[in-house]
C-alpha atoms as a PDB file:
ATOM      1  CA  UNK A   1     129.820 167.776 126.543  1.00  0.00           C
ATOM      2  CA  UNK A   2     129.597 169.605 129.992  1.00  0.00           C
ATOM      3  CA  UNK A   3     130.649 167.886 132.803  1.00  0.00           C
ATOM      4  CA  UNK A   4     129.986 170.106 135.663  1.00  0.00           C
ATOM      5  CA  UNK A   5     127.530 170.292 138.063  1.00  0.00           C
ATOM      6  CA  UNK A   6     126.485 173.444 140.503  1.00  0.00           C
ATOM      7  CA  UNK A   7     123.645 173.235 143.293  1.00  0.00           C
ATOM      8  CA  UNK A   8     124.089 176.806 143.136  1.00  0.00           C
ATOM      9  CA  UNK A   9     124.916 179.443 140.436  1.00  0.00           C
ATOM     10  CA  UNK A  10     128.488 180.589 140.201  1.00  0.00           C
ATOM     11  CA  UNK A  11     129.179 184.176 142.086  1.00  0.00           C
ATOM     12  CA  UNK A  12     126.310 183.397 144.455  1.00  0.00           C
ATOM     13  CA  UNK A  13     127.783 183.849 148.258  1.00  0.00           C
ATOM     14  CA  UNK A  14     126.276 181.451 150.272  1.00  0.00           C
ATOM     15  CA  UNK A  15     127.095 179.899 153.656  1.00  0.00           C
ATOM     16  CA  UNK A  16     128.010 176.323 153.349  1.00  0.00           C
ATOM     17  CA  UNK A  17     126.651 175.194 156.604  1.00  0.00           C
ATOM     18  CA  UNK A  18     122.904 176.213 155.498  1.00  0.00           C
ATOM     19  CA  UNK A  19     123.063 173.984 152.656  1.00  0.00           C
ATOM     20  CA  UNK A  20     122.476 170.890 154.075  1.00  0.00           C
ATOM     21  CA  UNK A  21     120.172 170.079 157.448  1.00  0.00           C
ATOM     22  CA  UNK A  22     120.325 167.617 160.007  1.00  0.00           C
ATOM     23  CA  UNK A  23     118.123 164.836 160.430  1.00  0.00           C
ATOM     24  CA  UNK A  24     117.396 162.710 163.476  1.00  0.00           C
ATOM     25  CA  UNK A  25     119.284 159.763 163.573  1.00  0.00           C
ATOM     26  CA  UNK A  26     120.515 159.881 159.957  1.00  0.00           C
ATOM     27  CA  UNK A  27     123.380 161.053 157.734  1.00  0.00           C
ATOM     28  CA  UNK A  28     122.310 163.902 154.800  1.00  0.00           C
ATOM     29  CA  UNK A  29     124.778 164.657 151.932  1.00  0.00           C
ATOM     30  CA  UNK A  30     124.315 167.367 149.140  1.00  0.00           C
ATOM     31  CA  UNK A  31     126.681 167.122 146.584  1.00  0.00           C
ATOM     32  CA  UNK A  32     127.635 170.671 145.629  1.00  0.00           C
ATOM     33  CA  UNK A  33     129.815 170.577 143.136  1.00  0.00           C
ATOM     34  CA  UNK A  34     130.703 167.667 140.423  1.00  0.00           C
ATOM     35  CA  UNK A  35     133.514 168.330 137.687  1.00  0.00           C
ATOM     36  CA  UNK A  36     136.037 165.728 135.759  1.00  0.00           C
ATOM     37  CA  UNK A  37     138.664 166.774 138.561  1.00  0.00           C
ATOM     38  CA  UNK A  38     136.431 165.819 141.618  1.00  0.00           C
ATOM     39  CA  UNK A  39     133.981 166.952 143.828  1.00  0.00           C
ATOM     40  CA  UNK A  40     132.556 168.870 146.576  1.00  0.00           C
ATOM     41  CA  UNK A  41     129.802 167.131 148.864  1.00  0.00           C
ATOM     42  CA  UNK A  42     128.430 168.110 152.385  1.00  0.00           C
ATOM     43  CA  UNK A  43     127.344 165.936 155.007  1.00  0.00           C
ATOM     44  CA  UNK A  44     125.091 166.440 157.928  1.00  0.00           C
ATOM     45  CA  UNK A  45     125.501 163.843 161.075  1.00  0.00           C
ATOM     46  CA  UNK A  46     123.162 163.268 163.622  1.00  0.00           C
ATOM     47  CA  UNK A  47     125.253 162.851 166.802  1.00  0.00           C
ATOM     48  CA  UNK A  48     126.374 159.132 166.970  1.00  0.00           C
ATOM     49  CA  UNK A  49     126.450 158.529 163.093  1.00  0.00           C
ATOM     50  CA  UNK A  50     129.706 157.217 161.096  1.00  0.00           C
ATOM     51  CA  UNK A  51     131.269 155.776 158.288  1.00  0.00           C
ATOM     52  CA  UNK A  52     132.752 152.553 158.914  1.00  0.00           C
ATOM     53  CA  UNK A  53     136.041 152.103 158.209  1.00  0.00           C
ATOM     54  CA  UNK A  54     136.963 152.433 154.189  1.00  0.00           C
ATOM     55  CA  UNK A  55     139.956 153.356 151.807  1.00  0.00           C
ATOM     56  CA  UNK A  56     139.546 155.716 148.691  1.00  0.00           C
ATOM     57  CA  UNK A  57     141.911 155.994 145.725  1.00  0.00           C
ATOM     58  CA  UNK A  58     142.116 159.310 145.788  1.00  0.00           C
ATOM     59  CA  UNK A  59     143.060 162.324 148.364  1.00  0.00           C
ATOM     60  CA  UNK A  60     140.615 163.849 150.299  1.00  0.00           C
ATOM     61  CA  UNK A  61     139.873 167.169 152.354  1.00  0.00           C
ATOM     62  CA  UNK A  62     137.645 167.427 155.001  1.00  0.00           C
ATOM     63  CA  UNK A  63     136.269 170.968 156.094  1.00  0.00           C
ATOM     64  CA  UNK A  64     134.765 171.213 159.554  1.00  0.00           C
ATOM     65  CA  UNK A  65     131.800 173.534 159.503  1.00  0.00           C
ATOM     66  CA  UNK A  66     129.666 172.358 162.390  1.00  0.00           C
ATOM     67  CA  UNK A  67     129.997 170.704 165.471  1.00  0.00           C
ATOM     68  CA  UNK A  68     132.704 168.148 166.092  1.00  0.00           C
ATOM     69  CA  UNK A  69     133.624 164.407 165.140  1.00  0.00           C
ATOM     70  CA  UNK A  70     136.639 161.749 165.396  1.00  0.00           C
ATOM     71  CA  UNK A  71     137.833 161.186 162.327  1.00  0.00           C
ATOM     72  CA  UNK A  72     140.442 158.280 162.314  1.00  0.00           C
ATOM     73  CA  UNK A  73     142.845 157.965 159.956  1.00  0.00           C
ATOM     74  CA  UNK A  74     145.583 154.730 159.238  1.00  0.00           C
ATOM     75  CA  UNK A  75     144.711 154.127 162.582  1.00  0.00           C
ATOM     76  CA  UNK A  76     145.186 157.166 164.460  1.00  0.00           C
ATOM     77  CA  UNK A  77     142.245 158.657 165.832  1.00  0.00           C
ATOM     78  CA  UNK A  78     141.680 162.992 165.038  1.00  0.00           C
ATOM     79  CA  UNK A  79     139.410 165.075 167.398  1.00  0.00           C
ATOM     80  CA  UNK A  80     138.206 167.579 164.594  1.00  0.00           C
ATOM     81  CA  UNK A  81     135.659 170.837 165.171  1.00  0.00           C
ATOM     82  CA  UNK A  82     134.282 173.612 163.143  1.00  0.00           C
ATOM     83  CA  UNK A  83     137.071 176.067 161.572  1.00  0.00           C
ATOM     84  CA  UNK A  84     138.981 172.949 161.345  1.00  0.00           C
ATOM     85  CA  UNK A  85     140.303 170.918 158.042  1.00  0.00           C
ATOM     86  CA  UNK A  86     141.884 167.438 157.885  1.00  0.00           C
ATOM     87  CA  UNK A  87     143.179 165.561 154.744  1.00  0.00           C
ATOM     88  CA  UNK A  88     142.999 162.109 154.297  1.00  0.00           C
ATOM     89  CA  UNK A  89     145.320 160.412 151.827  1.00  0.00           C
ATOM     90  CA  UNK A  90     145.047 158.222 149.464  1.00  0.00           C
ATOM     91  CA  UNK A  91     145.167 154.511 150.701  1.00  0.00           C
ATOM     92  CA  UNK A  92     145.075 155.350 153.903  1.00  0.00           C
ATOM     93  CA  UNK A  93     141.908 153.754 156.367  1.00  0.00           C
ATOM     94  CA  UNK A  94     139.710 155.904 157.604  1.00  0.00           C
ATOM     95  CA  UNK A  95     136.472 156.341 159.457  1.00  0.00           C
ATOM     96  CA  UNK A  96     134.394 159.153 160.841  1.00  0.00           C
ATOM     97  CA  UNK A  97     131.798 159.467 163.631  1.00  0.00           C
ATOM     98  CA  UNK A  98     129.950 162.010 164.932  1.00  0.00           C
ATOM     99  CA  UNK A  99     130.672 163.382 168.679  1.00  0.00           C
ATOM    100  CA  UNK A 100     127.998 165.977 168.289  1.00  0.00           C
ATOM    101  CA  UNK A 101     125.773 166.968 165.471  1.00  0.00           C
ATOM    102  CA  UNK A 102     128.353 167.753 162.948  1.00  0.00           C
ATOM    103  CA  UNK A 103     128.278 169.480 159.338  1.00  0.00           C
ATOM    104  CA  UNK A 104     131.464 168.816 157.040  1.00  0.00           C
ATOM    105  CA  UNK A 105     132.693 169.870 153.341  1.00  0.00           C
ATOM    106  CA  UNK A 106     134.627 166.955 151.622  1.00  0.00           C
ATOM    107  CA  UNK A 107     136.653 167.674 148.629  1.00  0.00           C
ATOM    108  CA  UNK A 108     137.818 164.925 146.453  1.00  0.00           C
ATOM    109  CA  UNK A 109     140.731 165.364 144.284  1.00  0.00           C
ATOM    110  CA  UNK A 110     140.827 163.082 141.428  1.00  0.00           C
ATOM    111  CA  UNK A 111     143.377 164.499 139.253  1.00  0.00           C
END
């Protein structure tokens, strides 16, 4: 049985950033990418969005392509922007919000 899924055919260049477009007021995702072993989603934020405070069992990457948010992390709060990357651990709190509108990639590791 497969368990992969693409939103876009393998060897295809595309730019991440285009893949997924802000909307007033809201928070988009597009899950890009789906295997056994994790996944890939991007997320659009309208300035002022967040995710409340949360733990995952798992690591996590964060990918910065647009714009700029404060990511918090066991506490300690992270000024990220595009070009940047952050990883959040397993366990650990975290929350995000939006400074500006802001476009990220997060990678989840499950094996």
């Amino acid at each position: 049985m497969k368990t992969t899924k693409r939103a876009f055919p393998s060897a295809l260049r595309v730019c991440l950033a285009d893949l997924v477009e802000y909307q007033p007021g809201a928070i988009v995702s597009r899950e890009i990418l789906k295997t056994k072993s994790g996944s890939v989603t991007l997320f659009a934020f309208d300035a002022g969005q967040g995710l409340s405070e949360h733990t995952a069992p798992f690591d996590a990457l964060v990918q910065v392509l647009d714009g700029e948010a404060e990511i918090s992390i066991a506490g300690k709060r992270h000024h990220v922007r595009s070009a940047e990357t952050i990883l959040m651990s397993a366990q650990k709190p975290h929350a995000l919000k939006a400074a500006t509108r802001f476009k990220m990639m997060l990678t989840i590791l499950l094996a």
